[in-house]
C-alpha atoms as a PDB file:
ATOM      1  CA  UNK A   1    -147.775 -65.540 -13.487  1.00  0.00           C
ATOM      2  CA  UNK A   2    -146.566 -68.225 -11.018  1.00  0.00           C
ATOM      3  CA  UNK A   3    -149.187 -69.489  -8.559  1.00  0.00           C
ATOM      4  CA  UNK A   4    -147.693 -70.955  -4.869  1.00  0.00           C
ATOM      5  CA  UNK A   5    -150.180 -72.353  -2.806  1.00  0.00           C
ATOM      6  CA  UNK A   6    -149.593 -75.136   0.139  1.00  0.00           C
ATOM      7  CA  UNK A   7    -150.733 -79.044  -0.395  1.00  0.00           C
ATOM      8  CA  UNK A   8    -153.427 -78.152   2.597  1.00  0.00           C
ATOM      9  CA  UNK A   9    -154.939 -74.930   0.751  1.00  0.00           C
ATOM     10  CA  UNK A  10    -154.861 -76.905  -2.962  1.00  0.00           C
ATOM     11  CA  UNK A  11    -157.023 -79.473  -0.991  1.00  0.00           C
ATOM     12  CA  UNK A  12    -159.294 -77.269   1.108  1.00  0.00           C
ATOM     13  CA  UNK A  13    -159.431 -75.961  -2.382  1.00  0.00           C
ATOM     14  CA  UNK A  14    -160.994 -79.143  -3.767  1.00  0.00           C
ATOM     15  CA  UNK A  15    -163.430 -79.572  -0.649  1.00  0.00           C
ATOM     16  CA  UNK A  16    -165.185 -76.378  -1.499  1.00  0.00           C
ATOM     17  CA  UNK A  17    -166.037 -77.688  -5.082  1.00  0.00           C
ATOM     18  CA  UNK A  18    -167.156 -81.343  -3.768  1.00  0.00           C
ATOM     19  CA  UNK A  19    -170.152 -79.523  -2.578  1.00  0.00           C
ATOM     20  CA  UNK A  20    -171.067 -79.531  -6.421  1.00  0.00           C
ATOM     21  CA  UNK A  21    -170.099 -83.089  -6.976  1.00  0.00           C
ATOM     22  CA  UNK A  22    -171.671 -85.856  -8.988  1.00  0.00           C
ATOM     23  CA  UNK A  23    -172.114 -89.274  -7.849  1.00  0.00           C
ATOM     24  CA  UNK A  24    -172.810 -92.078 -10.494  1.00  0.00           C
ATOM     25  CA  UNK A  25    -176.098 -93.142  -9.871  1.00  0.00           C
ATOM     26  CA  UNK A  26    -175.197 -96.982 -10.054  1.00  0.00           C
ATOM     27  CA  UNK A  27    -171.782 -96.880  -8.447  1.00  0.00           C
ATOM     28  CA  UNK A  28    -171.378 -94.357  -5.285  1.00  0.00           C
ATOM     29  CA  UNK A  29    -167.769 -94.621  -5.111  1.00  0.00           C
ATOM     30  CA  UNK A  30    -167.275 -92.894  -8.285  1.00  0.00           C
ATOM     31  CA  UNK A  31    -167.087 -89.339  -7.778  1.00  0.00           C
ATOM     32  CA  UNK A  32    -166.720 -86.586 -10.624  1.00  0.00           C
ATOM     33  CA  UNK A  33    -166.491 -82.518  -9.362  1.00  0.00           C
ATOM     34  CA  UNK A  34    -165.447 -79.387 -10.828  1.00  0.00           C
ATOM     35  CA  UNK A  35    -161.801 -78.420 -11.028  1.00  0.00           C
ATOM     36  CA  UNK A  36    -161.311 -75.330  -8.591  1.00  0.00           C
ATOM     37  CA  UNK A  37    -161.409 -72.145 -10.547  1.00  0.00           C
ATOM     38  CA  UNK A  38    -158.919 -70.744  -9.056  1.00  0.00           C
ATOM     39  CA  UNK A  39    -156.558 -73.535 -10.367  1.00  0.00           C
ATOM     40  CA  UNK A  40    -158.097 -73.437 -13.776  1.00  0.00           C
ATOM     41  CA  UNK A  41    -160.919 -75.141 -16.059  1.00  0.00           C
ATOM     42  CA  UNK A  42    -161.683 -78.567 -15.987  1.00  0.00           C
ATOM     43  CA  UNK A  43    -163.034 -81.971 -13.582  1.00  0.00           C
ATOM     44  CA  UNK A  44    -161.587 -84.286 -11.186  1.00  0.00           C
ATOM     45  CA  UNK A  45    -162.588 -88.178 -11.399  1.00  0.00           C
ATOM     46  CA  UNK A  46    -162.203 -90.365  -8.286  1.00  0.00           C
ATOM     47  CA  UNK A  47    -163.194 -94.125  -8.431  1.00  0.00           C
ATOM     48  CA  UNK A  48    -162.580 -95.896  -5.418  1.00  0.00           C
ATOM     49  CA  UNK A  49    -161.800 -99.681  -6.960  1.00  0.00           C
ATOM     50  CA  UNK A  50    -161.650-101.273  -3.993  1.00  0.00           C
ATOM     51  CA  UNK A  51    -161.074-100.616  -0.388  1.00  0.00           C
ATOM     52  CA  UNK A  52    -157.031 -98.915  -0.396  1.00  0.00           C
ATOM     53  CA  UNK A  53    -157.214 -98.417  -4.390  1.00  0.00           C
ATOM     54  CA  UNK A  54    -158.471 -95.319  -6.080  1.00  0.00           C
ATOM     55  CA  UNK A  55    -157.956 -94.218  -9.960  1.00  0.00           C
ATOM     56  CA  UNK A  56    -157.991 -90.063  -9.693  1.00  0.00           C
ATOM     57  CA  UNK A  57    -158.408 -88.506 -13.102  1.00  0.00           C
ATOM     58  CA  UNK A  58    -158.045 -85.257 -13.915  1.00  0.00           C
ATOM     59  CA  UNK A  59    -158.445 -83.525 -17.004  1.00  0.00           C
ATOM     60  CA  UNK A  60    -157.619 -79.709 -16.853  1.00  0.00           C
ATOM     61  CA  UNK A  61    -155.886 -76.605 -18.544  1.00  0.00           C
ATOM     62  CA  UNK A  62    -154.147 -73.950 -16.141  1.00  0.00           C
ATOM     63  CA  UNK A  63    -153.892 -70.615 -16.819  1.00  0.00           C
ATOM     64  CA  UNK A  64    -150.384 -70.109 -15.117  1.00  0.00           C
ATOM     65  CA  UNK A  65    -147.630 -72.187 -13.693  1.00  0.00           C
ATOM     66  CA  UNK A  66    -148.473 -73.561 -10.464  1.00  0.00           C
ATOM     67  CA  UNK A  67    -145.856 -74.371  -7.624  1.00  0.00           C
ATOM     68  CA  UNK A  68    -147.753 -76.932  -4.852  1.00  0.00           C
ATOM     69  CA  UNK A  69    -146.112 -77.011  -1.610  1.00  0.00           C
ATOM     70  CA  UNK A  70    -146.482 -80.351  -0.066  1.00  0.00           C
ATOM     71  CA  UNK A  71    -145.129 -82.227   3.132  1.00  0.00           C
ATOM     72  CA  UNK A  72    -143.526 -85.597   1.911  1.00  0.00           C
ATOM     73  CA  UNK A  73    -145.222 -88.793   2.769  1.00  0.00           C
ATOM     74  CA  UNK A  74    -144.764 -92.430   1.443  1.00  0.00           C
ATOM     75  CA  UNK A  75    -146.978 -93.929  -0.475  1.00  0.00           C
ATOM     76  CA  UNK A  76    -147.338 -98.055  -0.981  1.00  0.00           C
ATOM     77  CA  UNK A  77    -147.609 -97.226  -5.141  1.00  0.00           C
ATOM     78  CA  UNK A  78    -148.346 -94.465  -6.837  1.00  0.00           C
ATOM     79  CA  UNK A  79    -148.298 -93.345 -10.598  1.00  0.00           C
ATOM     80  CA  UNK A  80    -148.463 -90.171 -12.365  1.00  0.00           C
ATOM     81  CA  UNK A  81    -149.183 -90.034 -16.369  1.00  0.00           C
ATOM     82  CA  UNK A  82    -149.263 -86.800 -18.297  1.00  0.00           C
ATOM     83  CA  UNK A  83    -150.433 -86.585 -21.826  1.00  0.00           C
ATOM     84  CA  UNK A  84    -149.565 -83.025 -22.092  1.00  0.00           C
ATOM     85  CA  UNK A  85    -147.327 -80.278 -20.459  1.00  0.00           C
ATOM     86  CA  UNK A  86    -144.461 -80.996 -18.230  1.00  0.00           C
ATOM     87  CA  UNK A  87    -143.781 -81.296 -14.759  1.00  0.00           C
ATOM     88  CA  UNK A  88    -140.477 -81.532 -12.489  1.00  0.00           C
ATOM     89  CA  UNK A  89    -139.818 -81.812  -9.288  1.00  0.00           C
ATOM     90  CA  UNK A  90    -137.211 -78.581  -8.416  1.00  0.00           C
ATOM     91  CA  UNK A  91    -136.494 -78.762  -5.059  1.00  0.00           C
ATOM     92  CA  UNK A  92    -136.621 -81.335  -2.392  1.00  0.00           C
ATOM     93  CA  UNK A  93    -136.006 -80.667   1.442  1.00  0.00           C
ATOM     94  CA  UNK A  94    -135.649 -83.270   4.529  1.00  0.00           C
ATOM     95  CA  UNK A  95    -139.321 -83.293   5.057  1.00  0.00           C
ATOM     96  CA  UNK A  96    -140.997 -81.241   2.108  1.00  0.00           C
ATOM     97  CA  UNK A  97    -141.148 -81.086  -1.437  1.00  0.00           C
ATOM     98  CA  UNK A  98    -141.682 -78.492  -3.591  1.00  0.00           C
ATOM     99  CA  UNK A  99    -143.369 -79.288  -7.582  1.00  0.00           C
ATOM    100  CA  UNK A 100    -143.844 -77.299  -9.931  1.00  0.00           C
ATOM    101  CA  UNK A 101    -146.163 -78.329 -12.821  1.00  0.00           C
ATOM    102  CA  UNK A 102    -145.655 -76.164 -15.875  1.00  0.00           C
ATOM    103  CA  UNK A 103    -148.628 -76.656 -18.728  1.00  0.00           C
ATOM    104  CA  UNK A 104    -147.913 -75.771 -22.294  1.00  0.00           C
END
């Protein structure tokens, strides 16, 4: 089963579970929370480095493929690693673009 959900709802998604998040006690811009369950099992890791630089972690499994609907913006530099699974971008519009990640 495919799940389609918009960039806004996958992060109003991650806002409800930051009620449950962890700060490190000796560095308050390094932030750990619960993946949302409805996108599977797992945490999110942000560290803010330094004002304008953040390292996001993530280390999750999803149950199903999901397909995130998001607006395209730029960005100054941004890097995405994957150590498992695949991802692929399938379609892309004048102003949006549509991913799918697919895990194994």
């Amino acid at each position: 089963m495919t799940i389609t959900i918009s960039q806004q709802a996958h992060e109003e998604l991650f806002q409800e579970v930051d009620q449950n998040q962890h700060h490190d006690p000796d560095d308050q811009l390094d932030v750990t929370c619960k993946f949302p369950q409805t996108l599977g099992e797992g945490y999110h890791r942000r560290i803010e480095l330094r004002q304008g630089l953040l390292l996001e972690i993530e280390s999750c499994q999803r149950p199903d493929n999901l397909i995130i609907q998001s607006i395209d913006h730029p960005h100054p530099l941004e890097f995405w690693f994957m150590l498992s699974g695949q991802w692929r971008e399938l379609l892309r519009l004048q102003s949006q673009i549509l991913m799918q990640i697919l895990y194994e």
